[in-house]
Protein backbone atom coordinates (compact mmCIF):
# COMPACT_ATOMS: atom_id res chain seq x y z
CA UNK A 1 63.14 22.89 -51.55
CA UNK A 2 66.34 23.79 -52.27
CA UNK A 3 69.12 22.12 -54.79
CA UNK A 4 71.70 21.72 -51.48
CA UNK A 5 68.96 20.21 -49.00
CA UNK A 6 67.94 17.92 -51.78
CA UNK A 7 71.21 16.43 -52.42
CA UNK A 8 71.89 15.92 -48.68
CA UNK A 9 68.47 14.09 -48.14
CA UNK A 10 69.66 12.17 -50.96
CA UNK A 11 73.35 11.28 -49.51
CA UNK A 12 71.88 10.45 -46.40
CA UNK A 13 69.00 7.87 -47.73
CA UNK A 14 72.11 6.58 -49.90
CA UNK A 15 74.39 5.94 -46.32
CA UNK A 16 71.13 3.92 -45.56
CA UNK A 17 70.75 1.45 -48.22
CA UNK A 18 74.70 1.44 -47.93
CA UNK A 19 74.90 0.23 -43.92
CA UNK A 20 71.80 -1.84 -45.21
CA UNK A 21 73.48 -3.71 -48.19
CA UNK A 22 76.95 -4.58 -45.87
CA UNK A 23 74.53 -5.97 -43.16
CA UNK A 24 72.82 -8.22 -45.47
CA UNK A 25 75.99 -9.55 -46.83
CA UNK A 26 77.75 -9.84 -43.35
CA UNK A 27 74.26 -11.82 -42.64
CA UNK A 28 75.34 -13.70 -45.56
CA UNK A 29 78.46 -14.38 -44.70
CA UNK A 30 77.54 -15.73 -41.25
CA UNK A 31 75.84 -18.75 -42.77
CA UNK A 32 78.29 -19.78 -44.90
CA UNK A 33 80.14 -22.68 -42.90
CA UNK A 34 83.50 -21.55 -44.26
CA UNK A 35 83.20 -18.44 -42.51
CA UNK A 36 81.23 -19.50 -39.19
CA UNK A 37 84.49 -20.99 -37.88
CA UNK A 38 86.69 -17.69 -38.98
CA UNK A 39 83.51 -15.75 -36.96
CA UNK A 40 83.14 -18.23 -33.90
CA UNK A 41 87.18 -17.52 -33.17
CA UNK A 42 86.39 -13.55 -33.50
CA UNK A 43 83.44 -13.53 -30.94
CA UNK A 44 86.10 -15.67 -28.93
CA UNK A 45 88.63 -12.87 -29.29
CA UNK A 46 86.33 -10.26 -28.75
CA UNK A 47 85.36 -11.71 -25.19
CA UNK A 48 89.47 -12.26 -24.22
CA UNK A 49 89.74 -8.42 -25.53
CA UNK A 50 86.53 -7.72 -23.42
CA UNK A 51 88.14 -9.14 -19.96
CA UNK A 52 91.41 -7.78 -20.69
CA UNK A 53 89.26 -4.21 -20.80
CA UNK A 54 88.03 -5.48 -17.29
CA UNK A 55 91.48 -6.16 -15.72
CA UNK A 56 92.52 -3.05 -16.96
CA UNK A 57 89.98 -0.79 -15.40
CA UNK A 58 90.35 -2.66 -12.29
CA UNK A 59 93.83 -1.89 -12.18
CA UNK A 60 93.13 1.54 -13.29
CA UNK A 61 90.53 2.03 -9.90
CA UNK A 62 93.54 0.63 -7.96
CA UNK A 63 95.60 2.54 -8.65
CA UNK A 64 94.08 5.47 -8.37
CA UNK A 65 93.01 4.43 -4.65
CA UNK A 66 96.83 3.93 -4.14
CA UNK A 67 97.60 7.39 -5.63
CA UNK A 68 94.87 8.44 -3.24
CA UNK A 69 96.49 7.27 -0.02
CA UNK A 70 100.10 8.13 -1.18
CA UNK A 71 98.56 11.69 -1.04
CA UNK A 72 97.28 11.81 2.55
CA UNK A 73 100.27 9.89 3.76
CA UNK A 74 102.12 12.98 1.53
CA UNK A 75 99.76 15.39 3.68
CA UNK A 76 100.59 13.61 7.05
CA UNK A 77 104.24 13.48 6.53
CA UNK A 78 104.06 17.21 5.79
CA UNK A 79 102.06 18.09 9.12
CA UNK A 80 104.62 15.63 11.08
CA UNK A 81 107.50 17.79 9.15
CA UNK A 82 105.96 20.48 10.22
CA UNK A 83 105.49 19.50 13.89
CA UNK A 84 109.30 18.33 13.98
CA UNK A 85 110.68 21.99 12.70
CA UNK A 86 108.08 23.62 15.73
CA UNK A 87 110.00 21.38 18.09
CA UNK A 88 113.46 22.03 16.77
CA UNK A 89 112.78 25.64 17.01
CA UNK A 90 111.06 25.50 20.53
CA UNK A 91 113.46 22.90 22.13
CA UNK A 92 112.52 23.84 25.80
CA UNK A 93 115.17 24.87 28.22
CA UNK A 94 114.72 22.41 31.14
CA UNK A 95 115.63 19.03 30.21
CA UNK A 96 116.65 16.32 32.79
CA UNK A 97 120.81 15.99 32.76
CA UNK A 98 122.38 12.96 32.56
CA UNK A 99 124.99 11.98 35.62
CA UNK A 100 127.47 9.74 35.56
CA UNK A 101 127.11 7.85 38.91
CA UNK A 102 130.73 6.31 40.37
CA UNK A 103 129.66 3.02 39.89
CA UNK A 104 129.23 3.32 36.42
CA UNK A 105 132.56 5.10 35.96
CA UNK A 106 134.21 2.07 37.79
CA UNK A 107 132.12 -0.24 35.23
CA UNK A 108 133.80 1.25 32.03
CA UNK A 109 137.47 1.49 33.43
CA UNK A 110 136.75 -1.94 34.76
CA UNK A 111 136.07 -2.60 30.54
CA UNK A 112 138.95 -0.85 29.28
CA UNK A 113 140.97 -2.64 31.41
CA UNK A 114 139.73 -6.13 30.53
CA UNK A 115 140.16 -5.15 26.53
CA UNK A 116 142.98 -7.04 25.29
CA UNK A 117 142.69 -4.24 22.07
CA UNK A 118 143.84 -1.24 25.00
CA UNK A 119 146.28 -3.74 26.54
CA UNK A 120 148.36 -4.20 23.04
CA UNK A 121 148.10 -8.01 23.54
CA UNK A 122 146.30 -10.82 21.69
CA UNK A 123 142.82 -12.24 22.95
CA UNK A 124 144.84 -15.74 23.45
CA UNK A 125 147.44 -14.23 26.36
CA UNK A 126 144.07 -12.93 28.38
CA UNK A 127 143.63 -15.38 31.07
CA UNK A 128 140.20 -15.00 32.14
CA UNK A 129 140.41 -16.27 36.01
CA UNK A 130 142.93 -13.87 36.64
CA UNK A 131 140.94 -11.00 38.86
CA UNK A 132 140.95 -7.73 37.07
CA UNK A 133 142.54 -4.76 39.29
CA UNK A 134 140.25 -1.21 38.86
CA UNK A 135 142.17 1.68 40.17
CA UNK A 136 140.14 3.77 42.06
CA UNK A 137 139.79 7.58 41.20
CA UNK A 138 141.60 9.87 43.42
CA UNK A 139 139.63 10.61 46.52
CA UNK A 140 138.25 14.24 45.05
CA UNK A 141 138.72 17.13 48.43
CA UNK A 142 135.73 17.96 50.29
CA UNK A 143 134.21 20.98 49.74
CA UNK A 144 134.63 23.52 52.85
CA UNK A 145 131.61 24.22 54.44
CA UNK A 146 130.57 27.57 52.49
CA UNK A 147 130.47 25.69 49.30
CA UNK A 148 128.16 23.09 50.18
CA UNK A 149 125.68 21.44 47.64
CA UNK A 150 122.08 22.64 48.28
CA UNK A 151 119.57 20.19 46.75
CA UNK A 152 117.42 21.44 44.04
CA UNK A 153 114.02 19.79 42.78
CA UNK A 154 114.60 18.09 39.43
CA UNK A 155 112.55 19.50 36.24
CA UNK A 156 109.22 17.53 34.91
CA UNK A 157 110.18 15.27 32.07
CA UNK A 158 108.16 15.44 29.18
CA UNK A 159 106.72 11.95 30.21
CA UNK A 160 105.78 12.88 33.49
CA UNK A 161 104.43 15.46 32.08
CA UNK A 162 102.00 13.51 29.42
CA UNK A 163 101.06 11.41 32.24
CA UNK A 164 99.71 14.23 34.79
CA UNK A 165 96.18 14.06 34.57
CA UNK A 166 94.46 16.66 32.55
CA UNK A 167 92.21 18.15 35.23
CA UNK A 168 94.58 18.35 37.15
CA UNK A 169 97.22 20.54 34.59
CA UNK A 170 94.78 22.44 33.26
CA UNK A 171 96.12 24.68 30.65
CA UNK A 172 99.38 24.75 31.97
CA UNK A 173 101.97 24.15 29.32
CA UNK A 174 105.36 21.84 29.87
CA UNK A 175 107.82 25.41 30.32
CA UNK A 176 105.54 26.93 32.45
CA UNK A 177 105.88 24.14 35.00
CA UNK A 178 109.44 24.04 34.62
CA UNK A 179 109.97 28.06 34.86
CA UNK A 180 107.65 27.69 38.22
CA UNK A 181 110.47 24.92 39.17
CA UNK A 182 113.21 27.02 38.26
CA UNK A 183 112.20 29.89 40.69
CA UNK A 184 110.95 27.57 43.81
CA UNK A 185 115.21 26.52 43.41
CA UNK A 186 116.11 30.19 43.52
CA UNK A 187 114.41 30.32 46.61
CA UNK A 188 115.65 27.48 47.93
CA UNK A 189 119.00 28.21 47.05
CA UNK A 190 119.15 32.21 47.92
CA UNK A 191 117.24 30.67 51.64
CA UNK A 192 120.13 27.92 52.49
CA UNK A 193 122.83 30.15 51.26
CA UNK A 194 122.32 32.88 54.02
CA UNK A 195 121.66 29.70 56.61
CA UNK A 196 125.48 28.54 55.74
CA UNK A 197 126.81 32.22 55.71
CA UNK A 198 128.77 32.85 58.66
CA UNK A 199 126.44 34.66 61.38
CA UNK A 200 129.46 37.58 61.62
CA UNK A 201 129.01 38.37 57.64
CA UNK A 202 125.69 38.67 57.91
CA UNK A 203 123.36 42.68 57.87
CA UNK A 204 120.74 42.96 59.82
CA UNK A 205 118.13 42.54 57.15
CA UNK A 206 120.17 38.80 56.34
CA UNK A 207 120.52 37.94 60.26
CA UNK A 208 116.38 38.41 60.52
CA UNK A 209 115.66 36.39 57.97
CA UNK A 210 118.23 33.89 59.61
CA UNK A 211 116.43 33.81 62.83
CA UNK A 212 113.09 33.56 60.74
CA UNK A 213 114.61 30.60 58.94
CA UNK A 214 115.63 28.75 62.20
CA UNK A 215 112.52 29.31 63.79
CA UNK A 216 110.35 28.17 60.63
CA UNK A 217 112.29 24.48 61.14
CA UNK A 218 111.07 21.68 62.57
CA UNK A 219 111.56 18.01 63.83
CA UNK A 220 109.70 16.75 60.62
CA UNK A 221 111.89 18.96 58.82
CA UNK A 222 115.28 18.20 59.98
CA UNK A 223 117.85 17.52 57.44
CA UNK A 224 115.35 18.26 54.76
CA UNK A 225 115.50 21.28 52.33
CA UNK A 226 111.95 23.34 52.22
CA UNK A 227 110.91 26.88 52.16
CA UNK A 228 107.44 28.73 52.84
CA UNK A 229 105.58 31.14 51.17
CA UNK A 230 107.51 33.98 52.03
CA UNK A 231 110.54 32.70 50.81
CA UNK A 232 108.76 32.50 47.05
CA UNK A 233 107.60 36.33 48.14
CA UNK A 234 110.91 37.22 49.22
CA UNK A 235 113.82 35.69 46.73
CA UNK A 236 111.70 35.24 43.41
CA UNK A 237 109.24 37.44 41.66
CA UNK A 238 106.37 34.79 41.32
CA UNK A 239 102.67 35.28 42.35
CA UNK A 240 101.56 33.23 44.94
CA UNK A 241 98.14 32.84 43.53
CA UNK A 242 95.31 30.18 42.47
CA UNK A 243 97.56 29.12 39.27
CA UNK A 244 100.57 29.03 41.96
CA UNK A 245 98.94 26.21 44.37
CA UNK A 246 97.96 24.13 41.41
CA UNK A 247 101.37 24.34 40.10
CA UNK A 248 102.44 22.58 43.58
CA UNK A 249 99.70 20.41 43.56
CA UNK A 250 100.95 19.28 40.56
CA UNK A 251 104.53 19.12 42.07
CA UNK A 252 103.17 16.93 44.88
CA UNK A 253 101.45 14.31 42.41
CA UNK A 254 104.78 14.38 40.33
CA UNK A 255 106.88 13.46 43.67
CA UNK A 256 108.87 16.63 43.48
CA UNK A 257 107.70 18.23 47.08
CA UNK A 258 105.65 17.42 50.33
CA UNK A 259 104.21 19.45 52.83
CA UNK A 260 104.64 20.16 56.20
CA UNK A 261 102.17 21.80 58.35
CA UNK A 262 102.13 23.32 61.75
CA UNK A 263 101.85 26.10 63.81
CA UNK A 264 99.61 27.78 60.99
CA UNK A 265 102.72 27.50 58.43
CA UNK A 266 102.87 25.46 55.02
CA UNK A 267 106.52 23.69 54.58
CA UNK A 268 107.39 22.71 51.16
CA UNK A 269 109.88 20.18 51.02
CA UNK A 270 112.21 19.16 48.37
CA UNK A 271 112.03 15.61 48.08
């Protein structure tokens, strides 16, 4: 055996007897009653160190579960970022416009007049049974008869649009319902433009689709606004196929058009 093997076989038996020799004395120590007390407090110390470890590694586990969340909420808040710069980019075209109806403009100068701030008085001098005089707007011209308003069907709102039922839209995507929309008005308005041209302006192409407009009309379609088939044929340049009819069968549950039927002919009607 070797000179270095020996001496480490004896340093090691050596750390024995040493760990021996302090645990006989601690042993010792334990039953002397001057030192129980001092040792009693230290077990006591050990086991308020020892619950303190527990607290801490129970706030440790909750915290990582809140670092967890915070990180999917992070995740979510990113795809909802995400979702919100897709609709800022693809804001679509048709959205319903606001109108200011008369009554509601005679509502707000009816308000500016009863301010005592627009008057240049104090609230005090406002006597409130005196009766508030609105002007009324100036009574705007008529238009002349070429220029009248032809009614137009309104665009799907993003709610109505949520709330058509999904069998029924398909694939069909918000715009493409709209755009559909947008070209049934071009027909409608290109159709009741030539019907309020005067007859002696008219070609001979525009005077036969005159007569075919008059003789398309009906009792049930008197003061009403519709066109047929070959009015979307003739004035816009959309197909009047399968994804066509559901379009206006979607139209129809949306309120936007009825039909008409008779003498073998399909009247849409702009309701």
């Amino acid at each position: 055996m070797a000179s270095s093997d020996l001496e480490q076989l004896c340093s090691h038996i050596n750390e024995k007897i040493g760990h021996i020799k302090k645990t006989l004395s601690l042993r010792n120590c334990g039953q002397e009653p001057t030192l129980k007390t001092m040792l009693n407090k230290i077990g006591d110390e050990i086991i308020v160190v020892n619950e303190l470890l527990n607290k801490l590694e129970l706030e440790i586990q909750f915290q990582e579960q809140t670092n967890s969340s915070l990180k999917e909420l992070y995740e979510s808040l990113e795809e909802d970022y995400k979702d919100v710069e897709h609709l800022k980019e693809n804001i679509p075209p048709h959205l319903p416009q606001v109108t200011v109806t008369k009554n509601f403009f005679l509502i707000l100068l009816s308000l500016k007049k009863m301010s005592p701030l627009s008057q240049g008085v104090n609230v005090a001098d406002v006597d409130p049974e005196e009766p508030v005089k609105v002007e009324e707007p100036a009574p705007t011209k008529k238009p002349p008869k070429e220029q009248r308003t032809i009614k137009e069907m309104l665009f799907i709102t993003s709610d109505e649009f949520n709330g058509i039922p999904a069998y029924m839209k398909s694939r069909l995507t918000y715009c493409q319902i709209n755009d559909v929309i947008k070209e049934i008005n071009k027909a409608v308005v290109s159709k009741y433009k030539i019907l309020h041209q005067p007859k002696k302006s008219m070609n001979s192409v525009t005077r036969n689709l005159y007569h075919r407009f008059i003789d398309e009309e009906t009792k049930d379609t008197k003061g009403h606004y519709f066109i047929v088939e070959a009015d979307i044929k003739e004035f816009t340049a959309l197909k009047v196929d399968k994804r066509f009819h559901v379009i206006l069968n979607i139209l129809r549950h949306c309120r936007r058009l009825s039909e008409v039927r008779g003498g073998g002919l399909t009247r849409y009607v702009i309701t």
